[in-house]
C-alpha atoms as a PDB file:
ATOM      1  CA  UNK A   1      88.293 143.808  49.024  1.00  0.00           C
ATOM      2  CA  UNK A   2      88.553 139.580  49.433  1.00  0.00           C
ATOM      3  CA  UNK A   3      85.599 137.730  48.425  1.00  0.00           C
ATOM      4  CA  UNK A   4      84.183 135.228  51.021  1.00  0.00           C
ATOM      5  CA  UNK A   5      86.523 132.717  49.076  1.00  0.00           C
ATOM      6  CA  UNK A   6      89.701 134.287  49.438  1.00  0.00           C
ATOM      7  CA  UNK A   7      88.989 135.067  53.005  1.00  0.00           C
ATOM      8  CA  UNK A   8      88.853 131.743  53.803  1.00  0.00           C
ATOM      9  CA  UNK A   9      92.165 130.890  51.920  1.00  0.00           C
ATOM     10  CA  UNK A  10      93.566 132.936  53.497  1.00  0.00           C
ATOM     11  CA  UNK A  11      92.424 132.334  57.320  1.00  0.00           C
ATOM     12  CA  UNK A  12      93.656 128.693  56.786  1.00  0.00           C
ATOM     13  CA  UNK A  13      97.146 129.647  55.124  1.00  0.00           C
ATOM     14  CA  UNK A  14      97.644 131.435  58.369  1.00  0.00           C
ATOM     15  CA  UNK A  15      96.163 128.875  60.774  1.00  0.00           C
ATOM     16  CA  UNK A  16      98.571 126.657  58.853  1.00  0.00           C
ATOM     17  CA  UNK A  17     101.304 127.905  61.231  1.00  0.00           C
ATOM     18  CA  UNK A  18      99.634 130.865  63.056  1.00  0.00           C
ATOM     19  CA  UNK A  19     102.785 130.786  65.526  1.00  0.00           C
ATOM     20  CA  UNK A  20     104.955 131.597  62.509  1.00  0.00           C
ATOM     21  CA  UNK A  21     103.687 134.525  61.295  1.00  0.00           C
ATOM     22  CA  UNK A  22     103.225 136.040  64.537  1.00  0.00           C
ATOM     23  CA  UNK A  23     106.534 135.759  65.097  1.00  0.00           C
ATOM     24  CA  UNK A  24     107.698 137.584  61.953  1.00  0.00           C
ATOM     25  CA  UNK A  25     107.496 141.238  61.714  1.00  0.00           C
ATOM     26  CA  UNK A  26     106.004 141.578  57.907  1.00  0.00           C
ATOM     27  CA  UNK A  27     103.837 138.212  58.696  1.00  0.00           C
ATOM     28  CA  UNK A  28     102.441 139.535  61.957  1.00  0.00           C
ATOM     29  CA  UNK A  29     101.630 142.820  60.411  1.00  0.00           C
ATOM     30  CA  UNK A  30      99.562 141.151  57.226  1.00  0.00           C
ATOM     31  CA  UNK A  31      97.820 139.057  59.631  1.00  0.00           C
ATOM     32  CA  UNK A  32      96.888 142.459  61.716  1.00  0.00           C
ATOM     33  CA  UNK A  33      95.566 143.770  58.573  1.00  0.00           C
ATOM     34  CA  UNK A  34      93.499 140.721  57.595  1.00  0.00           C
ATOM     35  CA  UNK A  35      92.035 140.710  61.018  1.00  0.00           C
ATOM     36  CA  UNK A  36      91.075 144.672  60.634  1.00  0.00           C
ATOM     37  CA  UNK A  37      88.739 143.611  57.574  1.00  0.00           C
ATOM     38  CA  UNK A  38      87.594 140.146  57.613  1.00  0.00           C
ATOM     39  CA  UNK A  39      84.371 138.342  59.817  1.00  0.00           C
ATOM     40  CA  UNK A  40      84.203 138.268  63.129  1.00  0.00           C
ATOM     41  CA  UNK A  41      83.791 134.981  62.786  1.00  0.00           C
ATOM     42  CA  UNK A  42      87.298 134.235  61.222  1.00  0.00           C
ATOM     43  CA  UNK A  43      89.171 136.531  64.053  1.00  0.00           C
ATOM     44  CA  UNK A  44      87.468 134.370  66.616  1.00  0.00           C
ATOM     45  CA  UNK A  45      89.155 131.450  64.618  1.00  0.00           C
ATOM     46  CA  UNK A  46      92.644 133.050  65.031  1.00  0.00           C
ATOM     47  CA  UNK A  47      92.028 134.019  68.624  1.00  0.00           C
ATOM     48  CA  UNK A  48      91.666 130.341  69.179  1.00  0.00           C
ATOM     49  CA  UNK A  49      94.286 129.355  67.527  1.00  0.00           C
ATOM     50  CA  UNK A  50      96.806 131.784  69.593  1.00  0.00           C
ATOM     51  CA  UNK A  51      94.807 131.689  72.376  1.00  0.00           C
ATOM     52  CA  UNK A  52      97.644 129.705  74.327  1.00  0.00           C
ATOM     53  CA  UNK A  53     100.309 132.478  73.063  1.00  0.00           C
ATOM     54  CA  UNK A  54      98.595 135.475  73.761  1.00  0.00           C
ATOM     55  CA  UNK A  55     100.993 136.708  76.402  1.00  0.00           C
ATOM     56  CA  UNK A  56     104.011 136.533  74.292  1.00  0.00           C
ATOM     57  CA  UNK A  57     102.417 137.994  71.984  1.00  0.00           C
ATOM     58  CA  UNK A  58     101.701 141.284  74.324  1.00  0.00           C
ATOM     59  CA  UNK A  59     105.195 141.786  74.884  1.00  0.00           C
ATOM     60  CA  UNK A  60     106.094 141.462  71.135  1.00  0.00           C
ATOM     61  CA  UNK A  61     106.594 144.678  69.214  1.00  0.00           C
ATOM     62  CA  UNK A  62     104.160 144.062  66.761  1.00  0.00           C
ATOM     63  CA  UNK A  63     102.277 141.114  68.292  1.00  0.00           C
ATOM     64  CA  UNK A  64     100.499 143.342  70.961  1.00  0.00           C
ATOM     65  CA  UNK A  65      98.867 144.960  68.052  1.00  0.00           C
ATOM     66  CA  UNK A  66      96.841 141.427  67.012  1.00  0.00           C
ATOM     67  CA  UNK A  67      95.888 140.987  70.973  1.00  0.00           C
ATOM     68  CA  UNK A  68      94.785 144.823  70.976  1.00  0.00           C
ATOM     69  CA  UNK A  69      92.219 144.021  67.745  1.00  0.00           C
ATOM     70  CA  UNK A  70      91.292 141.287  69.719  1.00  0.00           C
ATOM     71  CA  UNK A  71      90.247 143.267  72.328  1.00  0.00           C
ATOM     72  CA  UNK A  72      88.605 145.840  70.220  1.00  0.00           C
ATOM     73  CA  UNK A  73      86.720 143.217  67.929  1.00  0.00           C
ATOM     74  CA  UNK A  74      85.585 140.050  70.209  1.00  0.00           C
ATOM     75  CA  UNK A  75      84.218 141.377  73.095  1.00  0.00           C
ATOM     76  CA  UNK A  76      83.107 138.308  74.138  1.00  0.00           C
ATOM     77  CA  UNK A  77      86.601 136.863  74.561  1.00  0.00           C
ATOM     78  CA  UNK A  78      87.417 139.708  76.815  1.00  0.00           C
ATOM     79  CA  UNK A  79      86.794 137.947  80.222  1.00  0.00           C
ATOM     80  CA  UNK A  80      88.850 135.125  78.780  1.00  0.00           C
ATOM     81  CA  UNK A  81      91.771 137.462  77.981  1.00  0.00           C
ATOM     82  CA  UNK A  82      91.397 139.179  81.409  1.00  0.00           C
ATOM     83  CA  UNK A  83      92.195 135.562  82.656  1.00  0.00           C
ATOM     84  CA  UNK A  84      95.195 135.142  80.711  1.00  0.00           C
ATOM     85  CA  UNK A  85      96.709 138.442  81.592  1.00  0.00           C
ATOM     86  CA  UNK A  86      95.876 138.621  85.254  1.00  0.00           C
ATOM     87  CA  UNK A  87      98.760 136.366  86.431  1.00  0.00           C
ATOM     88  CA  UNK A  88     101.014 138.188  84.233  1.00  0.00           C
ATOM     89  CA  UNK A  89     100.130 141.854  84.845  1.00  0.00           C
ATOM     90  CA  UNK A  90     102.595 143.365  86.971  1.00  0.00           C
ATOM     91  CA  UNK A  91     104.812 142.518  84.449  1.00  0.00           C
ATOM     92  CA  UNK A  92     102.996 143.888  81.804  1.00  0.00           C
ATOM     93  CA  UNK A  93     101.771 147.099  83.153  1.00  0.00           C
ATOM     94  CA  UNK A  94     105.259 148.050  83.275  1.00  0.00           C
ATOM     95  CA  UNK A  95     105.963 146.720  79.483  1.00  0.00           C
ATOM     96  CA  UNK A  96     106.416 148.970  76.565  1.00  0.00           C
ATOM     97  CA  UNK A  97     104.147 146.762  74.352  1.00  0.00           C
ATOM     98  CA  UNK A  98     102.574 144.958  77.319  1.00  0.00           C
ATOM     99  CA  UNK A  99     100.898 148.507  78.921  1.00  0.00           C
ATOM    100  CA  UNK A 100      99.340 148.595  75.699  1.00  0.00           C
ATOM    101  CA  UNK A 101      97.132 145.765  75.903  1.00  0.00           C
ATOM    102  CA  UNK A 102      95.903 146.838  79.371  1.00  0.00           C
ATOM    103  CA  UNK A 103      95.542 150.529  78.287  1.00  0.00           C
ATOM    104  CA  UNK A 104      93.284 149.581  75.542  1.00  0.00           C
ATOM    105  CA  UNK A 105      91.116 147.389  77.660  1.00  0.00           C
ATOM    106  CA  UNK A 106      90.775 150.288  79.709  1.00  0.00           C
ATOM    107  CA  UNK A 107      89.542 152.244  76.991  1.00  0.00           C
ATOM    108  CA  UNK A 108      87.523 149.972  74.999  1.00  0.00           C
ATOM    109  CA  UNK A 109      85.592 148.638  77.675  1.00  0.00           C
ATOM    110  CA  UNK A 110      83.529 150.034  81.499  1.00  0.00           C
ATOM    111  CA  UNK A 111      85.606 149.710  84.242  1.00  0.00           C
ATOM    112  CA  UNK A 112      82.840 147.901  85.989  1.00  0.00           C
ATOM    113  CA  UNK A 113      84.203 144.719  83.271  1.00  0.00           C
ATOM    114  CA  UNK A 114      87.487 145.226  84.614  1.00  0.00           C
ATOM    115  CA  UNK A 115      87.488 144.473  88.490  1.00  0.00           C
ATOM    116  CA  UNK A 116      90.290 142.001  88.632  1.00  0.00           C
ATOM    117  CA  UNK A 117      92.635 143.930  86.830  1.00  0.00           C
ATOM    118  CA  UNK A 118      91.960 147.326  88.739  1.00  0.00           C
ATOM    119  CA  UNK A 119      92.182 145.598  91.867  1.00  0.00           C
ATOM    120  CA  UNK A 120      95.588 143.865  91.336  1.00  0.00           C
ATOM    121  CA  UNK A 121      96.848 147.494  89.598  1.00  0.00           C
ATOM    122  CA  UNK A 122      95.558 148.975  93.212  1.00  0.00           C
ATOM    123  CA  UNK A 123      97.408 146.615  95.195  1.00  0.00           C
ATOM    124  CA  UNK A 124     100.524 148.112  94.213  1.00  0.00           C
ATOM    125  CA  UNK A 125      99.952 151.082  92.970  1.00  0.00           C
ATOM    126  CA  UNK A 126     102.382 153.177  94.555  1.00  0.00           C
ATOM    127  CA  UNK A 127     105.114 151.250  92.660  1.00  0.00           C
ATOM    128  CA  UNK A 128     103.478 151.995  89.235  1.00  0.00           C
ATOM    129  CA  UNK A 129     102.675 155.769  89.905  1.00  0.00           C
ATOM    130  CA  UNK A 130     106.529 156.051  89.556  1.00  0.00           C
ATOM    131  CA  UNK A 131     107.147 153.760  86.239  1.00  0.00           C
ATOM    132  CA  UNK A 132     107.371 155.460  82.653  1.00  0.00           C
ATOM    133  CA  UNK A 133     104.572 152.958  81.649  1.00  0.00           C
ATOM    134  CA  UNK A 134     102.902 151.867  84.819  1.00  0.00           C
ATOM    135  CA  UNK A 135     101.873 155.418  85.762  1.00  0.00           C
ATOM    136  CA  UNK A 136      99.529 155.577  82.420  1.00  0.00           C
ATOM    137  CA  UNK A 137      96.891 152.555  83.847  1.00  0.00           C
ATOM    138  CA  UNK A 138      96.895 154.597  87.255  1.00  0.00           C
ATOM    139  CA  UNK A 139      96.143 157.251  85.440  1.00  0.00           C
ATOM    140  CA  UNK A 140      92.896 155.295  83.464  1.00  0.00           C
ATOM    141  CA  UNK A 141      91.813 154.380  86.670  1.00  0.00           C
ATOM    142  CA  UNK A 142      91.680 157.610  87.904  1.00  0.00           C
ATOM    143  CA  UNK A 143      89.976 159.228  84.730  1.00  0.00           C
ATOM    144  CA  UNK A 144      87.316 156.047  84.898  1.00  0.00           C
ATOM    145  CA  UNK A 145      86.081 158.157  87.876  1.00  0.00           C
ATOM    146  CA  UNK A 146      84.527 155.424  90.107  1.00  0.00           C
ATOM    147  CA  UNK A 147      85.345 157.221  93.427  1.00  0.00           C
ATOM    148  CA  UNK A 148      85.753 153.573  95.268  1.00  0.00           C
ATOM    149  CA  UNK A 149      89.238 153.507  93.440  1.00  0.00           C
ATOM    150  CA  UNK A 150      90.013 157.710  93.477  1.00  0.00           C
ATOM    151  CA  UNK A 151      89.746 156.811  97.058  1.00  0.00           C
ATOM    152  CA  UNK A 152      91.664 153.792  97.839  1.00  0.00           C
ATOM    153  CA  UNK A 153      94.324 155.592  95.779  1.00  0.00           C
ATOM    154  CA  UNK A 154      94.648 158.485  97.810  1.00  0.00           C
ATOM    155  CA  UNK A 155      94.839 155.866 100.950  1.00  0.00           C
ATOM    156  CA  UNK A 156      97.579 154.625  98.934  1.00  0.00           C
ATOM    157  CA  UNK A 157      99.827 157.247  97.924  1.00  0.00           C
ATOM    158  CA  UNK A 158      99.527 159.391 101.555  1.00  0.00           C
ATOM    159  CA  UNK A 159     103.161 159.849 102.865  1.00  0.00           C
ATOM    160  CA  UNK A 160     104.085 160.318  99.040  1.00  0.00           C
ATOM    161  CA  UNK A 161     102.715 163.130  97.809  1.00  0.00           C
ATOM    162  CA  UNK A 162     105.441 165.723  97.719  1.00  0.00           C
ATOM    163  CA  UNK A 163     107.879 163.582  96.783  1.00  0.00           C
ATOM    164  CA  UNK A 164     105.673 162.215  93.389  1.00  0.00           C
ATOM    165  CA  UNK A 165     104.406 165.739  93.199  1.00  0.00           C
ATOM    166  CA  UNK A 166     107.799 166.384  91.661  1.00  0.00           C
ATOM    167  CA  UNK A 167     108.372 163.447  89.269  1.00  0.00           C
ATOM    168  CA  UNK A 168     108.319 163.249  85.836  1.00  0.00           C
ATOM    169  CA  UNK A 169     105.382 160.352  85.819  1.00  0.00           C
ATOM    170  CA  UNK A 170     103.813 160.201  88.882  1.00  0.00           C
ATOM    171  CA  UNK A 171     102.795 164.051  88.517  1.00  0.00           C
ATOM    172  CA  UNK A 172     100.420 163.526  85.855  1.00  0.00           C
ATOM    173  CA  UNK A 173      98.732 160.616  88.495  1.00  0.00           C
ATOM    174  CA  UNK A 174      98.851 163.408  91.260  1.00  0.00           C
ATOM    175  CA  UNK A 175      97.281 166.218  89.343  1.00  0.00           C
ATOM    176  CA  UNK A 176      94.187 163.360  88.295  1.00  0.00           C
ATOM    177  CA  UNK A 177      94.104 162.274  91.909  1.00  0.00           C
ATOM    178  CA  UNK A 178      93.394 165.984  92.872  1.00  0.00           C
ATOM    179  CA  UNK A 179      90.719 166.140  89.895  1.00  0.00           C
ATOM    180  CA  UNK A 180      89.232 163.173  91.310  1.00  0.00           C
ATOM    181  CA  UNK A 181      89.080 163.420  94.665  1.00  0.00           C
ATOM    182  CA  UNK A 182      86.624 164.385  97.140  1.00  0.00           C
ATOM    183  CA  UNK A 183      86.857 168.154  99.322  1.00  0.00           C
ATOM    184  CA  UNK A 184      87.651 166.439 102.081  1.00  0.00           C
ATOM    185  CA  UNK A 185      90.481 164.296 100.487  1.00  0.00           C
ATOM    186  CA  UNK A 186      91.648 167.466  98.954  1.00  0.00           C
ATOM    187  CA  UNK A 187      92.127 169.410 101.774  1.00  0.00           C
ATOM    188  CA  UNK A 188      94.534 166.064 103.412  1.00  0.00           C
ATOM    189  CA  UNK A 189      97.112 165.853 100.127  1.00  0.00           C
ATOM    190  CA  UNK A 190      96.805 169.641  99.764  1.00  0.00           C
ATOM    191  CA  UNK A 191      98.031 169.959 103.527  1.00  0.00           C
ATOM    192  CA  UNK A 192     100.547 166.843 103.274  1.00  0.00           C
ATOM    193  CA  UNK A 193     101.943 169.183  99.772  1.00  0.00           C
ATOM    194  CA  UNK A 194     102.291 172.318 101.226  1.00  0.00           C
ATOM    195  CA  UNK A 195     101.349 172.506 105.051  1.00  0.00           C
ATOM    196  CA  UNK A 196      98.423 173.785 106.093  1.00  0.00           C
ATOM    197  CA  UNK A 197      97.518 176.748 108.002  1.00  0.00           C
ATOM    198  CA  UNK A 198      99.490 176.757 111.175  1.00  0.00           C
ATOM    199  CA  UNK A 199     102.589 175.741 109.477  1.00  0.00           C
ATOM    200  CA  UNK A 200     103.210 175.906 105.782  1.00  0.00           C
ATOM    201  CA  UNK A 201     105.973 174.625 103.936  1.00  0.00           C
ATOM    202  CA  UNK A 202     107.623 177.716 102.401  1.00  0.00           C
ATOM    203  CA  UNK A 203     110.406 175.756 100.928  1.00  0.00           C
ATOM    204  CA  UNK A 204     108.352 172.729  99.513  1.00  0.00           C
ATOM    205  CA  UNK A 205     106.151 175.740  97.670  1.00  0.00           C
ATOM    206  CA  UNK A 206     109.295 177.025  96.340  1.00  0.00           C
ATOM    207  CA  UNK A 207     111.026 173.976  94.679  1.00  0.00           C
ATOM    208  CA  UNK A 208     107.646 173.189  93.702  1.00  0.00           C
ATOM    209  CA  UNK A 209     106.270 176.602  91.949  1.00  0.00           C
ATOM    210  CA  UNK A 210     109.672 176.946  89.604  1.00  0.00           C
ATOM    211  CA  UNK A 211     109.476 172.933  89.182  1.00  0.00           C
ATOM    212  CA  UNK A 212     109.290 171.463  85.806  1.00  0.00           C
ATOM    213  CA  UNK A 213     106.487 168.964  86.918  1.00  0.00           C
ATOM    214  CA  UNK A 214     105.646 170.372  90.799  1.00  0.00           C
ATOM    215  CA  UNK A 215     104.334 173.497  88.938  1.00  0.00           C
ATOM    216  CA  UNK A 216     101.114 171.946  87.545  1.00  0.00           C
ATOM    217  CA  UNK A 217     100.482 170.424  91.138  1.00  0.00           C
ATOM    218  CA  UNK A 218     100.673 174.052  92.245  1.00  0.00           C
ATOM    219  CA  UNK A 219      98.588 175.154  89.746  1.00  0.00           C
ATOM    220  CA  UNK A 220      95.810 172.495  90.699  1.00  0.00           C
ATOM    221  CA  UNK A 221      95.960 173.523  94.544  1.00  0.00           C
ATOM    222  CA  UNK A 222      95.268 177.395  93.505  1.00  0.00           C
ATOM    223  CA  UNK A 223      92.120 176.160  91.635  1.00  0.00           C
ATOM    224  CA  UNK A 224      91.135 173.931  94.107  1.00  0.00           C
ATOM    225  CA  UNK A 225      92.353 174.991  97.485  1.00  0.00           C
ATOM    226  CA  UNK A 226      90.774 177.624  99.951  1.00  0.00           C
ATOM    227  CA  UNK A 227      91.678 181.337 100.319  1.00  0.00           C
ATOM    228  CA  UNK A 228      94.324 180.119 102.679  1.00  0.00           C
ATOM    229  CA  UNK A 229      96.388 178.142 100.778  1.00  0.00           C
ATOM    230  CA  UNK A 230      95.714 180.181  98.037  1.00  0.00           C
ATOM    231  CA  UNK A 231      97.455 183.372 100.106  1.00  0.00           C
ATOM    232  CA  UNK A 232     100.208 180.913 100.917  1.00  0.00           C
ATOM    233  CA  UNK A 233     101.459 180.032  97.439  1.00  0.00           C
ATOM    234  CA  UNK A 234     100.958 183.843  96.686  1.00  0.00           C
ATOM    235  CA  UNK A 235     103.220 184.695  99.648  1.00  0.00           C
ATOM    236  CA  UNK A 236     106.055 182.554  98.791  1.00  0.00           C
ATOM    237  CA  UNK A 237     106.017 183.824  94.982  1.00  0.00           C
ATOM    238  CA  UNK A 238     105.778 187.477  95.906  1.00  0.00           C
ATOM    239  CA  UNK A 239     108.603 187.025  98.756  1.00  0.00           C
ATOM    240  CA  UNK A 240     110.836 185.451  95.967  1.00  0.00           C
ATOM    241  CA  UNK A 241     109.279 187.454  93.101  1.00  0.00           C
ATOM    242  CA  UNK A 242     112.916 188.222  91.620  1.00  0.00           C
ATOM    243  CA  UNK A 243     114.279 185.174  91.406  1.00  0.00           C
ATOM    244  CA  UNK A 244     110.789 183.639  90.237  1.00  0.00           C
ATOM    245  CA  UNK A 245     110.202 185.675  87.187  1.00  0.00           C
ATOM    246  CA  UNK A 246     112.675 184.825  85.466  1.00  0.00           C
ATOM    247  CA  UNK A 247     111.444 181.093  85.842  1.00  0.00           C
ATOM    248  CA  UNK A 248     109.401 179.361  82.617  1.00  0.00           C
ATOM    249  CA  UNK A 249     107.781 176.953  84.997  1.00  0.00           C
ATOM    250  CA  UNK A 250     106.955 179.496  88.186  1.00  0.00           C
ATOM    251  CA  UNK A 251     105.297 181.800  85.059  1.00  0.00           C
ATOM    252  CA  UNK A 252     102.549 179.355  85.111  1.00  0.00           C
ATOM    253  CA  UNK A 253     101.850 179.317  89.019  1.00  0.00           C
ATOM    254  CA  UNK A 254     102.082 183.768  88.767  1.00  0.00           C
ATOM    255  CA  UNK A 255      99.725 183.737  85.599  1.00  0.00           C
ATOM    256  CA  UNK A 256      97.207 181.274  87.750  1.00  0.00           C
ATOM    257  CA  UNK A 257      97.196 183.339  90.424  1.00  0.00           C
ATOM    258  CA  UNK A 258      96.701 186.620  88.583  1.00  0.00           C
ATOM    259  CA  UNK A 259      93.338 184.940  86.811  1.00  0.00           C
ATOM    260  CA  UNK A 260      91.844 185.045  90.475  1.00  0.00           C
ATOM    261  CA  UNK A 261      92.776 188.648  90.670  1.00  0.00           C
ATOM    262  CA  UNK A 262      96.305 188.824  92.797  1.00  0.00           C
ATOM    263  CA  UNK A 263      98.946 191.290  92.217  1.00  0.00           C
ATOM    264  CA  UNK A 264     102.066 191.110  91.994  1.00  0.00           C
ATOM    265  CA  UNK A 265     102.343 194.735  91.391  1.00  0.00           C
END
């Protein structure tokens, strides 16, 4: 452990040329580690001083690690880094190191503290649902549980459901928007998935159940769906038992279904 004295040696060998060391892979990770144990009151003095170079620094490999300590350690500075990052956050949301930084304001702080940002993510959410890195600040939206969002969401993403029901990122956001959303906003993606009772769509159910990421979708319609849907899914998989069975993913959907007691006997 550094005494007071060395502390403050070394806070002013790296305000000497803060810009520097951020910029340097070893450097930036020393000053990371000085910022995990020193005062509050020095990593205020460093937030200053980089204060005009915090976006850089969330797209840098090792620099979004200082901004994310930030954000963990100065909560007072968080409305001030909200400002910086607004202008800048479609670009970062969709960022390797830059989704980062958002994520962990999403979990370090309420969402209530967090307006701007969740309103600019909603505005084009449909875009992000999609992205390899986008689709994880839908998703802390949507676990945040404020139905206001879960709702504007699902007003979003109608007309889009069976198609993101089947992709690799924007599954994991369908599957939460179905956790999250009401019984009456259930029953309208359920029916835009797989029909509803006058007409359902055998085929969609199909490519879905054996589907490497439409098969959890499935599964969260048979726990939250009605008899009738329910019956549907069944249907389909008992029609096309054969070819089902020998399917890893469609295993899931038959072993859901057999919990609530159907045979496929």
């Amino acid at each position: 452990n550094l005494t007071e004295q060395q502390q403050s040696m070394m806070l002013k060998f790296f305000l000497k040329d803060v810009k520097t060391v951020t910029n340097h892979p070893n450097g930036c990770r020393v000053l990371q580690k000085f910022i995990e144990f020193t005062t509050q009151e020095n990593v205020d003095s460093i937030f200053q001083a980089l204060e005009n170079s915090l976006i850089p620094l969330c797209f840098s490999q090792n620099g979004n690690h200082i901004v994310q300590r930030f954000i963990e350690l100065l909560p007072e500075r968080v409305p001030t880094i909200i400002d910086i990052v607004l202008p800048q956050l479609s670009k970062l949301v969709i960022d390797n190191f830059g989704c980062r930084v958002v994520q962990r304001l999403f979990e370090q702080y309420p969402i209530e503290n967090l307006e701007p940002l969740v309103q600019k993510v909603l505005s084009y959410a449909t875009e992000l649902a999609t992205d390899q890195y986008g689709n994880y600040v839908v998703q802390n939206i949507l676990g945040a549980g404020k139905q206001e969002h879960i709702s504007i969401l699902i007003e979003r993403f109608k007309g889009h459901f069976p198609q993101f029901s089947l992709h690799k990122f924007a599954s994991n956001v369908i599957e939460k928007c179905i956790k999250g959303a009401t019984k009456e906003e259930q029953k309208q993606i359920f029916s835009e998935i797989i029909g509803n009772e006058n007409k359902y769509e055998k085929n969609r159910i199909m490519q879905m159940v054996g589907d490497q990421f439409g098969n959890y979708v499935i599964q969260r319609i048979i726990e939250n769906g009605n008899e009738s849907q329910q019956n549907a899914i069944y249907d389909v998989i008992y029609y096309n038992y054969d070819s089902l069975y020998m399917n890893n993913y469609a295993k899931h959907v038959i072993s859901k279904l057999e919990e609530l007691e159907y045979s496929f006997e």
